[in-house]
C-alpha atoms as a PDB file:
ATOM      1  CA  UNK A   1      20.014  -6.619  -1.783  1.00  0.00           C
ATOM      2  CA  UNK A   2      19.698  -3.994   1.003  1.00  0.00           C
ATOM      3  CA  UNK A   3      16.278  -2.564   1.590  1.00  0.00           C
ATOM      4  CA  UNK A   4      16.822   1.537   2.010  1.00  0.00           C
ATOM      5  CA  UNK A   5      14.170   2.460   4.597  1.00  0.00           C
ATOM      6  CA  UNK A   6      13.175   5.812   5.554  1.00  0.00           C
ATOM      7  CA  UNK A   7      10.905   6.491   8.659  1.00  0.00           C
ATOM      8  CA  UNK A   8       8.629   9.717   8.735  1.00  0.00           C
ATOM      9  CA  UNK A   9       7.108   9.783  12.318  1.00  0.00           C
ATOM     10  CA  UNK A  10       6.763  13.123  14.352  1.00  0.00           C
ATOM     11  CA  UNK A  11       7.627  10.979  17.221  1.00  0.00           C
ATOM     12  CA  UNK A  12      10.951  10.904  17.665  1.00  0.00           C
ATOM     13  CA  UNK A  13      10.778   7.460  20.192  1.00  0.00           C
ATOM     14  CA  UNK A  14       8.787   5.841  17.339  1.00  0.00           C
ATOM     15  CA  UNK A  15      11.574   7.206  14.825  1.00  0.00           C
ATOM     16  CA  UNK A  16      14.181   5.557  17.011  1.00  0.00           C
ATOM     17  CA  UNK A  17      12.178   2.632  17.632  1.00  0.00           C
ATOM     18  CA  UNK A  18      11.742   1.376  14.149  1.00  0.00           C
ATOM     19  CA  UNK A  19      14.956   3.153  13.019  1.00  0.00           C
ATOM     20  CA  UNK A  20      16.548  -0.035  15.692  1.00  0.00           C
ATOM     21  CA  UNK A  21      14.337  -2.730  14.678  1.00  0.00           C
ATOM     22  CA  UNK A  22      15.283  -2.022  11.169  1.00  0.00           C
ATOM     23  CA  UNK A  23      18.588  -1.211  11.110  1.00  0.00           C
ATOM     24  CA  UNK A  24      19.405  -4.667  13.170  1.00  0.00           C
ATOM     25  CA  UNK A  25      19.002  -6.800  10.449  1.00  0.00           C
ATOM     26  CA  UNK A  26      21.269  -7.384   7.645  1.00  0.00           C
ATOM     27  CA  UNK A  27      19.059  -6.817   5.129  1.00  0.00           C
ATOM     28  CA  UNK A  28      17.910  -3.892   5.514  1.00  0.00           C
ATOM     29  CA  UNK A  29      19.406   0.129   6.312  1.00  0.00           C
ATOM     30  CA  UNK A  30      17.670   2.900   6.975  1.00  0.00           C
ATOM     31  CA  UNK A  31      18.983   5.746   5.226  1.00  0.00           C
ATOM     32  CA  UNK A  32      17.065   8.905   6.414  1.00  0.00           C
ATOM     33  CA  UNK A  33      14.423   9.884   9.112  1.00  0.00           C
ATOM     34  CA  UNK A  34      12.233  12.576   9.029  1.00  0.00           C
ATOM     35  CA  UNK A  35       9.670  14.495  11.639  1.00  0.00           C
ATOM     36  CA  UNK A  36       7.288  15.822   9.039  1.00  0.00           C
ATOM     37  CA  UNK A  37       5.674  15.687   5.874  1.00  0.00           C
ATOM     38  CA  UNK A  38       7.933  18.399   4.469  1.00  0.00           C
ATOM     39  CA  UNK A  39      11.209  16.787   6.213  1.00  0.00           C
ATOM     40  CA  UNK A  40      10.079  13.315   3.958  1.00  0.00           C
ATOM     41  CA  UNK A  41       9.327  14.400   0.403  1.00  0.00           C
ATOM     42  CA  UNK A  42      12.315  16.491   0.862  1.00  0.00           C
ATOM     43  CA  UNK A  43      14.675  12.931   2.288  1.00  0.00           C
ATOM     44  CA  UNK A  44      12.622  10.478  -0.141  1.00  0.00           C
ATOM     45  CA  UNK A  45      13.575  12.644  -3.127  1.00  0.00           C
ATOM     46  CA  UNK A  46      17.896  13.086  -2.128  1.00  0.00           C
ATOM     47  CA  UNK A  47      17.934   9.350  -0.848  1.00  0.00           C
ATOM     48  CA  UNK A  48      15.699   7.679  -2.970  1.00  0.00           C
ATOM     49  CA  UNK A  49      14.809   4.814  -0.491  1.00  0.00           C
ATOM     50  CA  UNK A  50      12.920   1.242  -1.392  1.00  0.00           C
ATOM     51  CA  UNK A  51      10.236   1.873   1.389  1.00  0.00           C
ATOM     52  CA  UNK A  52       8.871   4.585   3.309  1.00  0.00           C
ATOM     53  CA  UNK A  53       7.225   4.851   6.827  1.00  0.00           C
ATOM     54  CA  UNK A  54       5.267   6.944   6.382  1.00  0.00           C
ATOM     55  CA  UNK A  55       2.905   8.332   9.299  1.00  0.00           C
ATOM     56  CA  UNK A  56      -0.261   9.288   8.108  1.00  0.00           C
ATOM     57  CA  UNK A  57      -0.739  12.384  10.904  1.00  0.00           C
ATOM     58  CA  UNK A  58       2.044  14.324  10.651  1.00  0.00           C
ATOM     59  CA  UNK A  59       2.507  18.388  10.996  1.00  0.00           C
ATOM     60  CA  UNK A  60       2.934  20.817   8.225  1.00  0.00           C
ATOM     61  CA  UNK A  61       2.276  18.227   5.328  1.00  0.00           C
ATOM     62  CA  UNK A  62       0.820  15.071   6.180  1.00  0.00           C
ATOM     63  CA  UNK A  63       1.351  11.739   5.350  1.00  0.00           C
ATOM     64  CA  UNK A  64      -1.525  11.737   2.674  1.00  0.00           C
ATOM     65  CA  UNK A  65       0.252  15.143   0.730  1.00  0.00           C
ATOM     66  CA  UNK A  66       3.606  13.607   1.297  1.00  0.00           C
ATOM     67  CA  UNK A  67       2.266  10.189  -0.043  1.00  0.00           C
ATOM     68  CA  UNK A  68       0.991  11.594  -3.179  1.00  0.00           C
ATOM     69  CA  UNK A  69       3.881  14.085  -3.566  1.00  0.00           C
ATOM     70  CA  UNK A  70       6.494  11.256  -3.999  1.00  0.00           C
ATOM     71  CA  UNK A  71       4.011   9.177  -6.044  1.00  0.00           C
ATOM     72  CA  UNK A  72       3.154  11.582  -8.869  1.00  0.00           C
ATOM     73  CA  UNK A  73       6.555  13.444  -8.765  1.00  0.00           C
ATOM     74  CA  UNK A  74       9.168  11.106  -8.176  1.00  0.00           C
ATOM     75  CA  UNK A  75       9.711   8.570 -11.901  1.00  0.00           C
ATOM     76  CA  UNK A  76      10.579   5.824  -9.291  1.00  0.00           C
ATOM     77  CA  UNK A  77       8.450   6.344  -5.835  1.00  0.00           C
ATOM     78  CA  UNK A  78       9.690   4.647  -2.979  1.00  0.00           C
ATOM     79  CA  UNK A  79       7.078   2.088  -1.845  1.00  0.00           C
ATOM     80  CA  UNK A  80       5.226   3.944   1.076  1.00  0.00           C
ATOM     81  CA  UNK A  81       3.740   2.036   4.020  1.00  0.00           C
ATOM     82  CA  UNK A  82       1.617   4.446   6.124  1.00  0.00           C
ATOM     83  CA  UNK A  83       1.781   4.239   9.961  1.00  0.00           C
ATOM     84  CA  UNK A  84      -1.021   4.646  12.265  1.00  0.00           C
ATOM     85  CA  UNK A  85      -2.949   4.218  15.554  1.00  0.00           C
ATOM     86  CA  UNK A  86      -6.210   3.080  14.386  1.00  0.00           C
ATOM     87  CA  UNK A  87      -6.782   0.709  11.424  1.00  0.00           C
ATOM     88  CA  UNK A  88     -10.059   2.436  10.711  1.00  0.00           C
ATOM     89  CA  UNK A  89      -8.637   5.907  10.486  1.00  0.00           C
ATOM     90  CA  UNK A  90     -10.009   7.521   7.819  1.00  0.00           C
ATOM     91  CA  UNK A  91      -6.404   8.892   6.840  1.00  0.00           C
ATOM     92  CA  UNK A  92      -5.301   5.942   6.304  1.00  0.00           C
ATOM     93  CA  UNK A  93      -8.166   5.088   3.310  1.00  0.00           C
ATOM     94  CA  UNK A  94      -7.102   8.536   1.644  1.00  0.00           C
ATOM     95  CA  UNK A  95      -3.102   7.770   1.829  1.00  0.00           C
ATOM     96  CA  UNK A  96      -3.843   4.067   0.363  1.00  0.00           C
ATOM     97  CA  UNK A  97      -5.890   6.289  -2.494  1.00  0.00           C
ATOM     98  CA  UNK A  98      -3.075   8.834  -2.981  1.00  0.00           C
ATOM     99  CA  UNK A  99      -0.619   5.370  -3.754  1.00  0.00           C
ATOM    100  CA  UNK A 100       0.276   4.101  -0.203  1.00  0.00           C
ATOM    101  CA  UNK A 101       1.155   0.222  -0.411  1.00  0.00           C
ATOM    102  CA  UNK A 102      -0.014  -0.598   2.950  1.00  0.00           C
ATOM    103  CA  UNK A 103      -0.519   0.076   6.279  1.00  0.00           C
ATOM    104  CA  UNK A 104       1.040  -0.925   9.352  1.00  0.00           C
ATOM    105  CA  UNK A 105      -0.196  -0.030  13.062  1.00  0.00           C
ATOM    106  CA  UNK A 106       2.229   1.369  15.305  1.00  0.00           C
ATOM    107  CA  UNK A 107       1.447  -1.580  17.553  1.00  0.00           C
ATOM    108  CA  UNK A 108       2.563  -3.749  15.572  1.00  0.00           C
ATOM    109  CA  UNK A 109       4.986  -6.545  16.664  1.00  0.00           C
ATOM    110  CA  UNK A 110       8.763  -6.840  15.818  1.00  0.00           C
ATOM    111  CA  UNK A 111       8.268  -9.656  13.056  1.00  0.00           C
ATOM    112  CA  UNK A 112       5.125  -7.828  11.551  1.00  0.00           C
ATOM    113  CA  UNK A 113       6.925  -4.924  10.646  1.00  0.00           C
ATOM    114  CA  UNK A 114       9.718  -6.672   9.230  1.00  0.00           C
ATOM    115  CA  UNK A 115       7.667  -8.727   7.143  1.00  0.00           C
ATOM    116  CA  UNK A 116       5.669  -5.874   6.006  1.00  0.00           C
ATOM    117  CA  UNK A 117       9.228  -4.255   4.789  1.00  0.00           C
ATOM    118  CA  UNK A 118       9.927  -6.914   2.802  1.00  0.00           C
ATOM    119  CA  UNK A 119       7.206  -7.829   1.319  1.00  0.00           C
ATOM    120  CA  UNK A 120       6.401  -3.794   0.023  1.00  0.00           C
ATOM    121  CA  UNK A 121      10.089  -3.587  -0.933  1.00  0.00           C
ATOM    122  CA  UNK A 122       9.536  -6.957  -3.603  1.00  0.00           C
ATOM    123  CA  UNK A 123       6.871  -5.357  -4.701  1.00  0.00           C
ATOM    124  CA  UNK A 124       3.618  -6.824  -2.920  1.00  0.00           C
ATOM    125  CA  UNK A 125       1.186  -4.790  -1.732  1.00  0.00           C
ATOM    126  CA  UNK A 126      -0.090  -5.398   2.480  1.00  0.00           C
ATOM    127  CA  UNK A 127      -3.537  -5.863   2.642  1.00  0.00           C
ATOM    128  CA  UNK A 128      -6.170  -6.754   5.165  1.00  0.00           C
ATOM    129  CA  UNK A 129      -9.021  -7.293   3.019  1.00  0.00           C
ATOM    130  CA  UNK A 130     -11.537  -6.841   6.182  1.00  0.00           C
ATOM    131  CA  UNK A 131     -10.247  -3.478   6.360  1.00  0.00           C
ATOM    132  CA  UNK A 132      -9.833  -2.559   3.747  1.00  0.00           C
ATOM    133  CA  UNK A 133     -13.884  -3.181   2.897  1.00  0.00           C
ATOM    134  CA  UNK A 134     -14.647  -1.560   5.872  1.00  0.00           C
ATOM    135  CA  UNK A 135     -12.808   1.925   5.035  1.00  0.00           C
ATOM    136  CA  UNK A 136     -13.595   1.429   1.002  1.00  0.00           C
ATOM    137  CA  UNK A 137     -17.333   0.810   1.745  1.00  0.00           C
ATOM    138  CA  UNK A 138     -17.882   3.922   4.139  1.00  0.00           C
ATOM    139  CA  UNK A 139     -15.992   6.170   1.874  1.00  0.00           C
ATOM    140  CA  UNK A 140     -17.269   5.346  -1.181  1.00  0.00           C
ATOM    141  CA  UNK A 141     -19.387   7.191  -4.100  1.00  0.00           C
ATOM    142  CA  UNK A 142     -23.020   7.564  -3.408  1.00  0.00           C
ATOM    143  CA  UNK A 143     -22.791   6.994  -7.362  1.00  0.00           C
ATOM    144  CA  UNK A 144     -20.367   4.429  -8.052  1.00  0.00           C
ATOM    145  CA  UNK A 145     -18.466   4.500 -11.710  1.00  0.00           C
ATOM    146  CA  UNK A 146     -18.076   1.152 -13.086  1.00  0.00           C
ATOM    147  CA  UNK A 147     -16.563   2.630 -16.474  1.00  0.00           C
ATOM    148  CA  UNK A 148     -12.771   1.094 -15.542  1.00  0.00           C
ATOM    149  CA  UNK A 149     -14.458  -2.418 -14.484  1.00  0.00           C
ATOM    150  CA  UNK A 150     -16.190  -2.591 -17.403  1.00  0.00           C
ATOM    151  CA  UNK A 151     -12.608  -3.154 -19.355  1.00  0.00           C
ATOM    152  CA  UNK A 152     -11.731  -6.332 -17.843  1.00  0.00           C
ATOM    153  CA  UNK A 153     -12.646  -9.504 -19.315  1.00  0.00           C
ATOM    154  CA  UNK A 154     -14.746 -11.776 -17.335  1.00  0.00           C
ATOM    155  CA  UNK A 155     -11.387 -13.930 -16.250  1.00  0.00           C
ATOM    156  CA  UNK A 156      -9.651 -10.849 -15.056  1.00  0.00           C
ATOM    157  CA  UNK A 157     -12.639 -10.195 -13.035  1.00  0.00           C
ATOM    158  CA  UNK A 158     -12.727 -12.912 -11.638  1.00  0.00           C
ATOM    159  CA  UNK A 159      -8.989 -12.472 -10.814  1.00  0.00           C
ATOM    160  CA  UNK A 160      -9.796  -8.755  -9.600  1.00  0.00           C
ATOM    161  CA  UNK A 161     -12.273 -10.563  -6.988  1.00  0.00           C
ATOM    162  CA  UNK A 162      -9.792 -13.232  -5.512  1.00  0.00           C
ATOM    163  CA  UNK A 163      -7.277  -9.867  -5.151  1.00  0.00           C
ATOM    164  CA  UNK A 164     -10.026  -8.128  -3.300  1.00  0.00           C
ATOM    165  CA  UNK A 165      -9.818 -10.848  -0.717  1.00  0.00           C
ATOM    166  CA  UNK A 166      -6.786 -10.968  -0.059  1.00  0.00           C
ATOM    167  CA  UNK A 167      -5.258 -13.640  -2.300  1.00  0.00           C
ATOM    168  CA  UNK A 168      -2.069 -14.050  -2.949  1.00  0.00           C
ATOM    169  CA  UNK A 169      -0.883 -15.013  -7.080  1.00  0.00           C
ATOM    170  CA  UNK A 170       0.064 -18.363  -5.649  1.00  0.00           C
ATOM    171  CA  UNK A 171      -3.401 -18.538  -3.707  1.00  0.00           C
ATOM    172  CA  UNK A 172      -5.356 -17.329  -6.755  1.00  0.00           C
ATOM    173  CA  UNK A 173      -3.655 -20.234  -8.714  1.00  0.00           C
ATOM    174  CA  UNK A 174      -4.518 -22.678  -7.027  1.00  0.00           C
ATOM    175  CA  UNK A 175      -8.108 -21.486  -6.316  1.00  0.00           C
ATOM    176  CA  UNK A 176      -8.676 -21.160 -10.176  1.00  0.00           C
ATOM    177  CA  UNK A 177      -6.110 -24.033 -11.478  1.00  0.00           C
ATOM    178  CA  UNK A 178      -4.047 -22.065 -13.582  1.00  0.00           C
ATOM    179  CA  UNK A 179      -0.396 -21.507 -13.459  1.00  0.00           C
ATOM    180  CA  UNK A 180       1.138 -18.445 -11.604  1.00  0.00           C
ATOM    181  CA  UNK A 181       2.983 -17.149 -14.770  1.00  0.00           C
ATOM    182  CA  UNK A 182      -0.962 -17.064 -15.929  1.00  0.00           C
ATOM    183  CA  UNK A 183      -2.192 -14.859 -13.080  1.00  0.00           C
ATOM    184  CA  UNK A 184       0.869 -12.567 -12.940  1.00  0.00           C
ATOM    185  CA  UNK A 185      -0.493 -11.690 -16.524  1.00  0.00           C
ATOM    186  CA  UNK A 186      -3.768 -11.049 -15.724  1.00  0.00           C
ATOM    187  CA  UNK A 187      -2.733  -9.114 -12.916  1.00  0.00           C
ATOM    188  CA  UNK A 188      -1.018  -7.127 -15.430  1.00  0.00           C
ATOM    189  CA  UNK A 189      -3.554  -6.649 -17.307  1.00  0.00           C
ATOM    190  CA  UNK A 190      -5.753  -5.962 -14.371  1.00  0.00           C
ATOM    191  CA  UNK A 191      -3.640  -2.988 -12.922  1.00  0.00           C
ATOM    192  CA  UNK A 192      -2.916  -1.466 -17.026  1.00  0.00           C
ATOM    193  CA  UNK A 193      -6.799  -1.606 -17.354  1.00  0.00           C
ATOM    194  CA  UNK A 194      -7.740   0.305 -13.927  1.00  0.00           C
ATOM    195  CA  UNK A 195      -4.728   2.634 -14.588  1.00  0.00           C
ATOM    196  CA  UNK A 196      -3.774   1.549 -11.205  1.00  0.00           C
ATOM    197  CA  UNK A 197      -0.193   1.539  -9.719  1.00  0.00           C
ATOM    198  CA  UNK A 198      -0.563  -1.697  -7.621  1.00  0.00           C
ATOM    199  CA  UNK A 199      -3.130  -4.046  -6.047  1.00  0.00           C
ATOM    200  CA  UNK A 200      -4.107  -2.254  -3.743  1.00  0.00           C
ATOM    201  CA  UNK A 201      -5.420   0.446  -5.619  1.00  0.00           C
ATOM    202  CA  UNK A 202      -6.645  -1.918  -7.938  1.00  0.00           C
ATOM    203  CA  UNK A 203      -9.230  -3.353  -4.616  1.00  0.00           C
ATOM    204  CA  UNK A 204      -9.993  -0.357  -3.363  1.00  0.00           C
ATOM    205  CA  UNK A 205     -11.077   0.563  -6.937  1.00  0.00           C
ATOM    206  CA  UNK A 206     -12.770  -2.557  -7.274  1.00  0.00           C
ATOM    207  CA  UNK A 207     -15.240  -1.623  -3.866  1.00  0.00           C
ATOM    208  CA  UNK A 208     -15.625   2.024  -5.135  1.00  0.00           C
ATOM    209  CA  UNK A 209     -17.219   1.001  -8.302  1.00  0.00           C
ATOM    210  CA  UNK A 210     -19.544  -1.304  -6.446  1.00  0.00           C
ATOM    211  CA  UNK A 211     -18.083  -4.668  -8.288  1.00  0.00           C
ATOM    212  CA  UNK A 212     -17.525  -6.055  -4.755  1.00  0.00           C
ATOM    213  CA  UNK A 213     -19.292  -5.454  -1.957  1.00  0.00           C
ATOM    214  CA  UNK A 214     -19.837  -6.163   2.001  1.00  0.00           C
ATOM    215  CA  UNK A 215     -21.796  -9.564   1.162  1.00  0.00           C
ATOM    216  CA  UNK A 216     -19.691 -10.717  -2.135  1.00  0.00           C
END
């Protein structure tokens, strides 16, 4: 299967950059780029690509609006991987809230950035669970609500925990000695529960409640 890419950059080098990267490999095509927020809700919604590359500072709508745009309008968003400079960009904590999948720095290498394609476009989410802390835990409620937590059962806690880490379902099998078909489930469960899209909204729900924190 071909992976339909679309790059959203306001930099056209960076545009043409990726646009190269991605395009050389067989798997993969991108179908549209655009040089603002506007320019990619518009392209996401006629070409109705896997993935999105999305930069998260762009002019006219950025790539938090856009983000959110395709994810509550669209039936079947494109999975959106935002772009940026500085891992610890506030931006980039508010697109991952509006239903970004990732992020990806723009200095990324070659093979990062294809992996990170892939792996979105399958329907993984990219974390980096330091990061991700870091950003949840300085933007987080002064009064955390730990309603949605609450819901899970203690093994899908538990489950929610390894995810916030940065386990994969193959890591979190082996770490709790189930089978994977097991922790897809409570995955499942997990992400119906939190009325989450994907894991990653499902960890940075699990820091904003307060169930895991810096030292857990």
């Amino acid at each position: 299967m071909t992976i339909r890419v679309l790059v959203a950059d306001d930099e056209q080098l960076i545009r043409v950059g990726f646009g190269a990267i991605l395009d050389a490999e067989p798997d993969m095509a991108v179908v549209a780029e655009a040089a603002d927020g506007v320019e990619a809700v518009a392209l996401a919604t006629e070409h109705r690509p896997d993935v999105v590359l999305m930069d998260v500072r762009m002019p006219g709508l950025t790539g938090i609006d856009a983000t959110a745009h395709l994810v509550r309008t669209l039936p079947e968003p494109p999975r959106v991987l935002v772009v940026t400079t500085f891992e610890n960009d506030s931006y980039v904590y508010e697109a991952l809230r509006a239903g970004a999948t990732g992020f990806l720095l723009k200095r990324a290498r070659t093979d990062e950035l294809l992996h990170a394609v892939r792996l979105v476009a399958r329907g993984d989410s990219l974390l980096f669970p330091a990061a991700v802390r870091d950003l949840a835990l300085r933007h987080a409620p002064v009064a955390p609500d730990r309603s949605r937590i609450d819901r899970l059962s203690e093994r899908e806690q538990a489950v929610l925990r390894l995810m916030a880490s940065g386990l994969s379902n193959p890591e979190i099998a082996d770490r709790m000695g189930v089978g994977g078909e097991t922790v897809k489930t409570h995955v499942a469960r997990v992400l119906a529960k939190l009325a989450v899209r994907d894991r990653t909204q499902a960890v940075i729900a699990a820091y904003e409640s307060g169930f895991v924190t810096a030292g857990s």
